[in-house]
N, C-alpha and C. Protein backbone atom coordinates (compact mmCIF):
# COMPACT_ATOMS: atom_id res chain seq x y z
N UNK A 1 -4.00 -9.38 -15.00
CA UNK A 1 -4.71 -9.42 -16.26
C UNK A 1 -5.03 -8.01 -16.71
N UNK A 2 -5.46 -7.12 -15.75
CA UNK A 2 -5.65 -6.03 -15.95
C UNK A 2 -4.47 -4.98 -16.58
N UNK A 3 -3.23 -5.24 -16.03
CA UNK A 3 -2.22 -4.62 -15.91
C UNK A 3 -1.53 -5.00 -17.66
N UNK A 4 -2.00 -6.44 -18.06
CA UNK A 4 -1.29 -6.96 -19.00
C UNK A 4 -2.01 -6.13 -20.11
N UNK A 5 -3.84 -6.25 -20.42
CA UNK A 5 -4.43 -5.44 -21.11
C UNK A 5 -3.99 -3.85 -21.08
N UNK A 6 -3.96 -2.60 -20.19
CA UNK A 6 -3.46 -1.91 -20.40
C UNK A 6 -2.03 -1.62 -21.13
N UNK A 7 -1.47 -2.49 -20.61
CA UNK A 7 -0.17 -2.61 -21.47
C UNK A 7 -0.34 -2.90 -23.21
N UNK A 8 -1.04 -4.03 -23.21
CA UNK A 8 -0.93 -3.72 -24.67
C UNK A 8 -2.14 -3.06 -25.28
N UNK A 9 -3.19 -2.39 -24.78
CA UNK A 9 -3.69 -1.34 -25.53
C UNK A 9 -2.62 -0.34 -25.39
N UNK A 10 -2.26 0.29 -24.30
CA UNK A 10 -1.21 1.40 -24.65
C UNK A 10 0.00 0.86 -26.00
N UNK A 11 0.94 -0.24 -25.55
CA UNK A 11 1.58 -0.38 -27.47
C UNK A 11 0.25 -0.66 -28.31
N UNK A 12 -0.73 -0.94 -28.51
CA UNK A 12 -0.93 -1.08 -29.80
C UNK A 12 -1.15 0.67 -30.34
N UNK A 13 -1.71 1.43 -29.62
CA UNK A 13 -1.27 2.76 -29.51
C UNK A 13 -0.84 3.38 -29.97
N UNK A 14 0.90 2.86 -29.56
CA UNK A 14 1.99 3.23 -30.10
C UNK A 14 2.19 2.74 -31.58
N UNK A 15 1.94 1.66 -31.60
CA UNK A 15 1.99 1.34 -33.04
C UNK A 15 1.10 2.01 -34.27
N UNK A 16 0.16 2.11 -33.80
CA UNK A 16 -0.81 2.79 -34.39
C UNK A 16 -0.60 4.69 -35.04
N UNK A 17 -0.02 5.54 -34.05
CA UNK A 17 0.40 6.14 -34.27
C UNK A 17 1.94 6.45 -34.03
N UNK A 18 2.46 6.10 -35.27
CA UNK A 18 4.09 6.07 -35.12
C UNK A 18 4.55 7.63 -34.71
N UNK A 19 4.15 8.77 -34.78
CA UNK A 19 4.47 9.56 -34.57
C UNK A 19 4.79 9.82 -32.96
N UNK A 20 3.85 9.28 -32.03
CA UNK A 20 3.87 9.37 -30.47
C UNK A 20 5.41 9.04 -29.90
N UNK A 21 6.00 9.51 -29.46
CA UNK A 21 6.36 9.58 -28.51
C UNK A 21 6.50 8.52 -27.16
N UNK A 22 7.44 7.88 -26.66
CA UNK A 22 7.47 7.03 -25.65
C UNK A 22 8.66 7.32 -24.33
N UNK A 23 8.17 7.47 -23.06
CA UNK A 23 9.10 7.57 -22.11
C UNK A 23 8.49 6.60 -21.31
N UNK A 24 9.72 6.09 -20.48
CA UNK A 24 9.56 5.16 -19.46
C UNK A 24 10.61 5.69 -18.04
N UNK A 25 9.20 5.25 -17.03
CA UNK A 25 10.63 5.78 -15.56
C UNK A 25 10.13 4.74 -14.92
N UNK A 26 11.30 4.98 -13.27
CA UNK A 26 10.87 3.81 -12.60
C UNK A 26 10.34 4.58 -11.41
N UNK A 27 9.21 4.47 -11.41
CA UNK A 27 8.55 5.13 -9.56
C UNK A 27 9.08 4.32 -8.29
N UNK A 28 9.40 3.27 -8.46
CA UNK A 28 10.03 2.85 -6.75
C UNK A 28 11.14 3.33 -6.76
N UNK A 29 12.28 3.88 -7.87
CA UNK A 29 13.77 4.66 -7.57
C UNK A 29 13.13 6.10 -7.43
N UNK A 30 12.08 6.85 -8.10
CA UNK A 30 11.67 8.16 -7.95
C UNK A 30 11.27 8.28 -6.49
N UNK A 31 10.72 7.46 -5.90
CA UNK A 31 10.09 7.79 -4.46
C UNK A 31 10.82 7.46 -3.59
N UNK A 32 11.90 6.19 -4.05
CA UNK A 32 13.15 6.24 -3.12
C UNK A 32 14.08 7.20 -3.03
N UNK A 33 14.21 8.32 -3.71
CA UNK A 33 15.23 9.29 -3.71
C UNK A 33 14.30 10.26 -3.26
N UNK A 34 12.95 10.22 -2.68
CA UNK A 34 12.27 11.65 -2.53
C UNK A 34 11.99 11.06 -0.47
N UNK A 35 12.96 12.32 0.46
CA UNK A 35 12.89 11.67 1.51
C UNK A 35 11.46 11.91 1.72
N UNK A 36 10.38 12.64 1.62
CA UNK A 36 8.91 12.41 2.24
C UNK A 36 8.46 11.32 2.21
N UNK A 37 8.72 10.48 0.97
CA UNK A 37 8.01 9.35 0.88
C UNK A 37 8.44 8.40 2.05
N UNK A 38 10.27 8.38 2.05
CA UNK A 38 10.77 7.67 3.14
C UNK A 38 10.18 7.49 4.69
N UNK A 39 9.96 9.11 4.56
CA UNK A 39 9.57 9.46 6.59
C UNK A 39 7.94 8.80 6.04
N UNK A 40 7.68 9.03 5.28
CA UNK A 40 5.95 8.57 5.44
C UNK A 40 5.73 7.26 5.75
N UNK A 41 6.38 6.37 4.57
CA UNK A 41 6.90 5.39 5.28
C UNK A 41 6.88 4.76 6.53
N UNK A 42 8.03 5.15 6.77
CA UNK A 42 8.21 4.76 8.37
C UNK A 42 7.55 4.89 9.35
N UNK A 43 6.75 6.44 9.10
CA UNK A 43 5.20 6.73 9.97
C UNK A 43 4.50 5.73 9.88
N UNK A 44 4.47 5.24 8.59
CA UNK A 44 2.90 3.96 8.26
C UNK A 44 3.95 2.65 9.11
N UNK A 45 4.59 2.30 8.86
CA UNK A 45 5.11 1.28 9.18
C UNK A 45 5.45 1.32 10.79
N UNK A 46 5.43 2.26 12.07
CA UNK A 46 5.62 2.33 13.41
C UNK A 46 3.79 2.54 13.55
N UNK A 47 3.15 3.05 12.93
CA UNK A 47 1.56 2.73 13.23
C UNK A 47 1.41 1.79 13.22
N UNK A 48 1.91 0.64 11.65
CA UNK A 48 0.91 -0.57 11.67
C UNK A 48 1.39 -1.41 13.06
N UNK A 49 2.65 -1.53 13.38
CA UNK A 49 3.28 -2.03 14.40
C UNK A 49 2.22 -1.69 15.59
N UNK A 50 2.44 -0.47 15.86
CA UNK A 50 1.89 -0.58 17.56
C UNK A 50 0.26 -1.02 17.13
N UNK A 51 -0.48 -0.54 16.02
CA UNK A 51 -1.77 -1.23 16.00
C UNK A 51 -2.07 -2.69 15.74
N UNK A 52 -0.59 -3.24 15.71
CA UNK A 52 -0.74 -4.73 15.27
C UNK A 52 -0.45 -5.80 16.66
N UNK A 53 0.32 -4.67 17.67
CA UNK A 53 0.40 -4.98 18.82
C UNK A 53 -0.94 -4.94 19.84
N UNK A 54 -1.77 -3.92 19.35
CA UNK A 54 -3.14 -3.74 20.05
C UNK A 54 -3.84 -5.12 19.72
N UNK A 55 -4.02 -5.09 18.63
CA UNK A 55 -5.05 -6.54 17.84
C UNK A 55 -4.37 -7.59 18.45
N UNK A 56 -2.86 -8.22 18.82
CA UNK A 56 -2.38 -9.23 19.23
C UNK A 56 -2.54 -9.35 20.28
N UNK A 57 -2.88 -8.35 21.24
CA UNK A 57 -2.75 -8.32 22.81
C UNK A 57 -4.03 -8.35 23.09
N UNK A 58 -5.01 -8.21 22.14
CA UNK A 58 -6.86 -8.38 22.52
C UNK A 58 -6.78 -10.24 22.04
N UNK A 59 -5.99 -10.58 20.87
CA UNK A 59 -6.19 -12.19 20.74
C UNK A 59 -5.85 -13.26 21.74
N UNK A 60 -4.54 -12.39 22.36
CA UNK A 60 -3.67 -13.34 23.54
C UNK A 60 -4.79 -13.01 24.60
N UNK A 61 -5.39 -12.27 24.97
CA UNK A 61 -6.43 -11.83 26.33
C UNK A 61 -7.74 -13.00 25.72
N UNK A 62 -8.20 -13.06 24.48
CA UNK A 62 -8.74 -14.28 24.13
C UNK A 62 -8.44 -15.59 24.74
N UNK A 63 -7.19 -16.03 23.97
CA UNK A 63 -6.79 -17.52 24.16
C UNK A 63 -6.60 -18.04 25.77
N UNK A 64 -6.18 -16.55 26.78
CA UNK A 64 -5.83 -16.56 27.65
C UNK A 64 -7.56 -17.23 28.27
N UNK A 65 -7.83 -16.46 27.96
CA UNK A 65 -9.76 -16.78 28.81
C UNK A 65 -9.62 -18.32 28.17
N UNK A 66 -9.91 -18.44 27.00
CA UNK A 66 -10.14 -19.97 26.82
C UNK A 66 -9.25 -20.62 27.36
N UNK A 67 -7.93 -20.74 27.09
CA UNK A 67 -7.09 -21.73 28.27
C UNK A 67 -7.21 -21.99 29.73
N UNK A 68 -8.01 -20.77 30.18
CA UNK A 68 -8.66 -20.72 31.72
C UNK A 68 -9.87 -21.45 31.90
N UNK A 69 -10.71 -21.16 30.59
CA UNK A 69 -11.89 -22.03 30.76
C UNK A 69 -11.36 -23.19 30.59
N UNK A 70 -10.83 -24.07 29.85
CA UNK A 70 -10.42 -25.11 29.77
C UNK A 70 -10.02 -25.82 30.51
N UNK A 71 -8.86 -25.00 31.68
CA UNK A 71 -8.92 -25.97 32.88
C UNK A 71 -9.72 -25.77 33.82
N UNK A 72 -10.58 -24.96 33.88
CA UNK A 72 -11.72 -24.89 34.73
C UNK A 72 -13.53 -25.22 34.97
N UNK A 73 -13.23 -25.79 33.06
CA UNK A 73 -14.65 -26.04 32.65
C UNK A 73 -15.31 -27.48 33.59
N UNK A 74 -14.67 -28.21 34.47
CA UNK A 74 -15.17 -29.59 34.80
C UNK A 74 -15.67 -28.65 36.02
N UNK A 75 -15.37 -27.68 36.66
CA UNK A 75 -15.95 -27.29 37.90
C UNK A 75 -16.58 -26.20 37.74
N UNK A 76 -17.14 -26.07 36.78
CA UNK A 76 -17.83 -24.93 36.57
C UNK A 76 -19.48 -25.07 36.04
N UNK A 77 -20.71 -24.43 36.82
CA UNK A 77 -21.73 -24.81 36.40
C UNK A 77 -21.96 -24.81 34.98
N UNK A 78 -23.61 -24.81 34.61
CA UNK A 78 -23.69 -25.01 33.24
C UNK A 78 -24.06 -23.26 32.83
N UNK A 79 -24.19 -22.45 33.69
CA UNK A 79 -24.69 -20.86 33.54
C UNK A 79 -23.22 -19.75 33.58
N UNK A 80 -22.49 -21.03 34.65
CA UNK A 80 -20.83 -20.42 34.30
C UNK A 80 -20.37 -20.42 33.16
N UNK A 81 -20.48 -21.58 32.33
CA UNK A 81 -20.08 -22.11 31.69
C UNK A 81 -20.57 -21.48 30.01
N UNK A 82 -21.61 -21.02 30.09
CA UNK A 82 -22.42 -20.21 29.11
C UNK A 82 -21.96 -18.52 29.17
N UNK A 83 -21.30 -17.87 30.64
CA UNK A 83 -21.05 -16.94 30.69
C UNK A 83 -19.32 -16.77 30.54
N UNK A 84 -19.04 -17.76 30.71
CA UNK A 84 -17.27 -18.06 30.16
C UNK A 84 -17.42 -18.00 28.54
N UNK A 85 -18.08 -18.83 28.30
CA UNK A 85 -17.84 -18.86 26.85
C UNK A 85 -18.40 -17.50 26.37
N UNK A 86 -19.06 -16.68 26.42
CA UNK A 86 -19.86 -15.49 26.08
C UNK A 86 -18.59 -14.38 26.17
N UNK A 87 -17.92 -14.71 27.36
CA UNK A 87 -16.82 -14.11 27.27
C UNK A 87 -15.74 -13.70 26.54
N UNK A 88 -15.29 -15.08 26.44
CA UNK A 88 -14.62 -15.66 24.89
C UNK A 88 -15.07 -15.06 24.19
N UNK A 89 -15.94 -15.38 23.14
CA UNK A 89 -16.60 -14.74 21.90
C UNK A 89 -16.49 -13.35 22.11
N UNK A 90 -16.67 -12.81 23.21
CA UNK A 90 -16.89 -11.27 23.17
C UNK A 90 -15.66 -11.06 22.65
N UNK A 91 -14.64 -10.97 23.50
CA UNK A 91 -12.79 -10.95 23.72
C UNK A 91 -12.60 -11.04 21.78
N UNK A 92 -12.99 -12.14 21.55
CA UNK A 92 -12.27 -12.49 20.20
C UNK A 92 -13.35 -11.38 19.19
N UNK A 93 -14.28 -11.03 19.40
CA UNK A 93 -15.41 -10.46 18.38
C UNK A 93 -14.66 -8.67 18.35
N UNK A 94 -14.23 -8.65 20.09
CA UNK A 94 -13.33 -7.32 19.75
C UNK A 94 -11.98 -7.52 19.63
N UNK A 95 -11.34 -8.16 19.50
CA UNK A 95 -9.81 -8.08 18.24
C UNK A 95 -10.66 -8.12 17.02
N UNK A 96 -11.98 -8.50 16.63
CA UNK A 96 -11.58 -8.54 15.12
C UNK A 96 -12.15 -7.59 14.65
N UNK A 97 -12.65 -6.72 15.64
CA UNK A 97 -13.53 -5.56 15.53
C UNK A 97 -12.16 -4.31 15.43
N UNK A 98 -11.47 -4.75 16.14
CA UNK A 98 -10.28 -3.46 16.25
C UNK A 98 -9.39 -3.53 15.34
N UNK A 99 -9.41 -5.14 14.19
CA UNK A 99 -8.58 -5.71 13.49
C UNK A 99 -9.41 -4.73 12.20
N UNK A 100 -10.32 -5.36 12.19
CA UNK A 100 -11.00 -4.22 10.89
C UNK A 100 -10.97 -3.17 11.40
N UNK A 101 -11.36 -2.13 12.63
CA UNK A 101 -11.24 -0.78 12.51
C UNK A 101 -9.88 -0.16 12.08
N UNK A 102 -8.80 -0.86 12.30
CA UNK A 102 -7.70 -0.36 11.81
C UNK A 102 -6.94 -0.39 10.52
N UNK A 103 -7.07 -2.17 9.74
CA UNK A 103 -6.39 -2.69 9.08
C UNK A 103 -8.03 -3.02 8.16
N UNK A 104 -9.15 -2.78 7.87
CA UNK A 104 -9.65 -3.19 7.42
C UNK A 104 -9.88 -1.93 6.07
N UNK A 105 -10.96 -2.24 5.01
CA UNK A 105 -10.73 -1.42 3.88
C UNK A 105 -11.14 -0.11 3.96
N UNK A 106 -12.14 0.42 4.96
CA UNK A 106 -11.85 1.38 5.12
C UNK A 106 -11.50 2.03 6.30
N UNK A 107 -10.60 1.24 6.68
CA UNK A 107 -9.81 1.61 7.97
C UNK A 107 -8.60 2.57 8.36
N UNK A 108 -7.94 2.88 9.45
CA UNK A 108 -7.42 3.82 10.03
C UNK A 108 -6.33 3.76 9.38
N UNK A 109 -5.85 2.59 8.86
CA UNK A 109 -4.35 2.51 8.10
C UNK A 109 -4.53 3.05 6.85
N UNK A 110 -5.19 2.91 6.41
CA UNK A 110 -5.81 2.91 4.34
C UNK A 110 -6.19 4.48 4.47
N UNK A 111 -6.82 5.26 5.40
CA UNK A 111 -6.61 6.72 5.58
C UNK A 111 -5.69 7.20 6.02
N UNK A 112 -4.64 6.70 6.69
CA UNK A 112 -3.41 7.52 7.35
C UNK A 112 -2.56 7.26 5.65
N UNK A 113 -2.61 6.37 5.20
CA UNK A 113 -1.76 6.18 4.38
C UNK A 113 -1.85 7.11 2.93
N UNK A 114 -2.93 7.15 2.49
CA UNK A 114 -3.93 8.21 2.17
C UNK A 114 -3.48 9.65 2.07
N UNK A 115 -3.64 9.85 3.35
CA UNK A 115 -3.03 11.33 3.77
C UNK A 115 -1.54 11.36 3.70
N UNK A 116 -0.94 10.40 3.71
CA UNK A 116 0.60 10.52 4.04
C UNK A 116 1.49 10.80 2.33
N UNK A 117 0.26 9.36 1.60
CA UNK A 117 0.94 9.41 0.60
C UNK A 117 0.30 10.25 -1.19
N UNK A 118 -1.09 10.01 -0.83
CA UNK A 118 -1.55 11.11 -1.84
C UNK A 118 -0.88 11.93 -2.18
N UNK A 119 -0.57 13.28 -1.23
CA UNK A 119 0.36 14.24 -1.90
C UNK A 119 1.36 14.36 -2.18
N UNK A 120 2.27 13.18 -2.08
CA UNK A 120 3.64 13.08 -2.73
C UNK A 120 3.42 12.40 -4.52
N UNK A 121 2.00 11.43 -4.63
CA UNK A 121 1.79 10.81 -5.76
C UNK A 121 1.71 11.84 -6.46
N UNK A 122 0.50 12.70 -5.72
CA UNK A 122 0.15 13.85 -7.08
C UNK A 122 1.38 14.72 -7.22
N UNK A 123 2.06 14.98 -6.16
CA UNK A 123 3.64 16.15 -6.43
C UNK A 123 4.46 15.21 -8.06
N UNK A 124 4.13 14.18 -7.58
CA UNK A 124 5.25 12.78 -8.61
C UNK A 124 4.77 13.13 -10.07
N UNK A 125 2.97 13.10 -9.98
CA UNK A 125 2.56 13.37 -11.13
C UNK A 125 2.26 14.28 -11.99
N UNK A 126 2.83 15.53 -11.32
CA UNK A 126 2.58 17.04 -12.20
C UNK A 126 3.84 16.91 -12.48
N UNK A 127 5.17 16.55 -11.83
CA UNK A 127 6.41 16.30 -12.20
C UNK A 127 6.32 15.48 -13.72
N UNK A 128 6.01 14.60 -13.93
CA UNK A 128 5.54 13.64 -14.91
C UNK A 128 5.23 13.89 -15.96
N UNK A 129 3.90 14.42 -15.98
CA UNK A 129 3.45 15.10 -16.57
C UNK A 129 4.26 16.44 -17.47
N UNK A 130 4.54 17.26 -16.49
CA UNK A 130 5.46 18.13 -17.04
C UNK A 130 6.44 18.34 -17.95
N UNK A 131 7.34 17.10 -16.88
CA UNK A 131 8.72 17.04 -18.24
C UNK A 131 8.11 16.00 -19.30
N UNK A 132 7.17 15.28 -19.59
CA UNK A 132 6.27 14.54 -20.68
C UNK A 132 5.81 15.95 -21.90
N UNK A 133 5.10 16.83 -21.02
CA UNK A 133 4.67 17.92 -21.88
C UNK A 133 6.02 18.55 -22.39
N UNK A 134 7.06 18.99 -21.64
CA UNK A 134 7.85 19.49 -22.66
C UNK A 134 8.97 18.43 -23.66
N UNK A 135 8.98 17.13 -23.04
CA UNK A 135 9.79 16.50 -24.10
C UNK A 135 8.81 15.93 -25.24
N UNK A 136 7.36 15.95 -25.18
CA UNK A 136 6.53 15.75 -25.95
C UNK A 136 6.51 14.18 -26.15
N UNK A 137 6.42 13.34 -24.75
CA UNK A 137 5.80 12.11 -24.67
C UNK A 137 4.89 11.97 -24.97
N UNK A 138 3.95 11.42 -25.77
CA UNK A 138 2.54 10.80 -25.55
C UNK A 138 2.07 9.69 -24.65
N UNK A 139 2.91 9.01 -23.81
CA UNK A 139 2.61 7.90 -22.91
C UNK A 139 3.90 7.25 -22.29
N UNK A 140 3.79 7.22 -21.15
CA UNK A 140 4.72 7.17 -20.09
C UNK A 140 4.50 6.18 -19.20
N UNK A 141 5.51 4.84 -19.42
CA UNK A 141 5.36 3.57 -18.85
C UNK A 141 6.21 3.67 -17.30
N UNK A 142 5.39 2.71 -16.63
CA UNK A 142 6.54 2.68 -14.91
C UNK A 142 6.70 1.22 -15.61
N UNK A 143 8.70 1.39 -15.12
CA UNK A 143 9.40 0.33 -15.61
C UNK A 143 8.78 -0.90 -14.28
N UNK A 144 8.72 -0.05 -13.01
CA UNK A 144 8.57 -0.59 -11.78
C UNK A 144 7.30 -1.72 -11.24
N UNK A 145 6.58 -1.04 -12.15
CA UNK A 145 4.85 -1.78 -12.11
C UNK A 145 4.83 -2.86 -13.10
N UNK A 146 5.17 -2.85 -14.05
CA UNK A 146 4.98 -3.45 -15.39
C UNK A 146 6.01 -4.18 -15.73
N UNK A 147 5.23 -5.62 -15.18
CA UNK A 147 6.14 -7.13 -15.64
C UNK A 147 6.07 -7.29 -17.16
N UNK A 148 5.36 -6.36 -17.86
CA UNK A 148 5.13 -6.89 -19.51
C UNK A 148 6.14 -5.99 -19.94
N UNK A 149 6.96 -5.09 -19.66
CA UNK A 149 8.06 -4.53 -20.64
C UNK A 149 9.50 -5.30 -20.49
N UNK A 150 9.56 -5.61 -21.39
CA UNK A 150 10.35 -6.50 -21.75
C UNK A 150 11.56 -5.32 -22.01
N UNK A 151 11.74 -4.83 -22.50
CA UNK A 151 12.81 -4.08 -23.56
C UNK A 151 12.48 -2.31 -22.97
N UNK A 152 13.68 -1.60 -22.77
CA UNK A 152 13.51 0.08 -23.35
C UNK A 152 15.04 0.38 -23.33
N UNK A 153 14.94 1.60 -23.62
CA UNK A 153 16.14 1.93 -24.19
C UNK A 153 16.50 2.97 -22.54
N UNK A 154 17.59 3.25 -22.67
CA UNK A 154 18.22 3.68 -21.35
C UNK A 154 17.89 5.64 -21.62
N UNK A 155 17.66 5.95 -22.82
CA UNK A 155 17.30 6.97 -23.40
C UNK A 155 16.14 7.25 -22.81
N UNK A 156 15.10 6.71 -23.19
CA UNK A 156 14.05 6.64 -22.94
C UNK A 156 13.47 6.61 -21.52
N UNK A 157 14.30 6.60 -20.41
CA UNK A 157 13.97 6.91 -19.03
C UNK A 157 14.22 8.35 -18.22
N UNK A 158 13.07 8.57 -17.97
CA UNK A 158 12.88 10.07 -17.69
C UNK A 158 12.90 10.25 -16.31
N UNK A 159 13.86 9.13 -15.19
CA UNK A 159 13.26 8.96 -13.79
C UNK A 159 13.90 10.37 -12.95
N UNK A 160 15.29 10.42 -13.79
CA UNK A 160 16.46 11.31 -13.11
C UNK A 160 15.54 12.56 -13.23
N UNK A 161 15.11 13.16 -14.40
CA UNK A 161 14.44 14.09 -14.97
C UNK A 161 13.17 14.75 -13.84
N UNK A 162 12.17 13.33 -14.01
CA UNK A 162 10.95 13.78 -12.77
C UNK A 162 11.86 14.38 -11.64
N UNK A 163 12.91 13.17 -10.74
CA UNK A 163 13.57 13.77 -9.41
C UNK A 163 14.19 15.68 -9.65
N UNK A 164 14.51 15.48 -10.63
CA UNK A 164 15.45 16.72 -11.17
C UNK A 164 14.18 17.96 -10.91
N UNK A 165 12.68 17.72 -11.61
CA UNK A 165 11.71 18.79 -11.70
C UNK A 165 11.13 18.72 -9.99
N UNK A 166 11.22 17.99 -9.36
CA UNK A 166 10.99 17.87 -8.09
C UNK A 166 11.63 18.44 -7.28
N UNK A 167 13.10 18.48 -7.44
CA UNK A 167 14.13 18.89 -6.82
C UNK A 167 15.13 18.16 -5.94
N UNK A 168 14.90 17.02 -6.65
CA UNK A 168 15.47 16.19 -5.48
C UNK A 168 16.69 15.46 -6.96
N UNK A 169 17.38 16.43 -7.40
CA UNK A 169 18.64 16.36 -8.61
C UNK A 169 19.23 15.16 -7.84
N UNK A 170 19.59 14.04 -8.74
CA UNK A 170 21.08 13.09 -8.94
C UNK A 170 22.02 13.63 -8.67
């Protein structure tokens, strides 16, 4: 909804002042042709893995205790039985404790990712910016984000251009 409103305040915009200027690129082909983004990538993606292996291997050490209590709960006092289960809960309270320290919102992933990918966005966006200022865009759509553009002209895409001011030429 959000995405749809920006969209059409930016055309009504355009309509408004016919004189402006319009370019459109696509940022998932710009960042696919820029290898940092690639290796960053793959950094985030071999982290979330082995941290997704940590969180799975604290749940299975969970289920494992409860499946033990389970066949053991008929012979087990009622103080065992309060300290089994205490167990449990603990086991499961830390996967979900390690589940949010890592994967949660402000967690270890959402800052590595952060660091990895911030400075390629902002490198993307002085690029942007730039060749906008000298071809004298006034507003610059991602074909990539935006399910509401229906229509542009093949003219009108400046993606080769950003890679080109980046250095990463077609």
């Amino acid at each position: 909804m959000k995405k749809l409103l920006m969209t059409l305040l930016a055309m009504g915009a355009m309509f408004c002042a016919s004189a402006q200027k319009v370019a459109v690129l696509d940022m998932d082909y710009i960042l696919k042709n820029i290898p940092m983004y690639e290796s960053a990538n793959e950094q985030l993606k071999q982290i979330s893995q082995k941290w997704q292996k940590e969180v799975e291997t604290k749940n299975e050490e969970a289920k494992i205790l409860y499946k033990n209590y389970q066949t053991e709960v008929v012979f087990l006092s009622d103080e065992m039985k309060v300290k089994k289960e205490n167990e449990i809960v603990a086991k499961e309270k830390e996967a979900n404790e390690l589940k949010r320290k890592y994967f949660g919102p402000e967690g270890e992933f959402f800052k590595k990712r952060e660091s990895l990918m911030k400075p390629i966005q902002d490198e993307v966006y002085v690029a942007v910016k730039s060749v906008s200022d000298t071809k004298g865009y006034t507003v610059v759509l991602d074909k990539a984000s935006s399910q509401n553009l229906i229509y542009f002209s093949v003219k009108a895409d400046i993606s080769d251009e950003v890679l080109q001011k980046l250095g990463y030429a077609k």
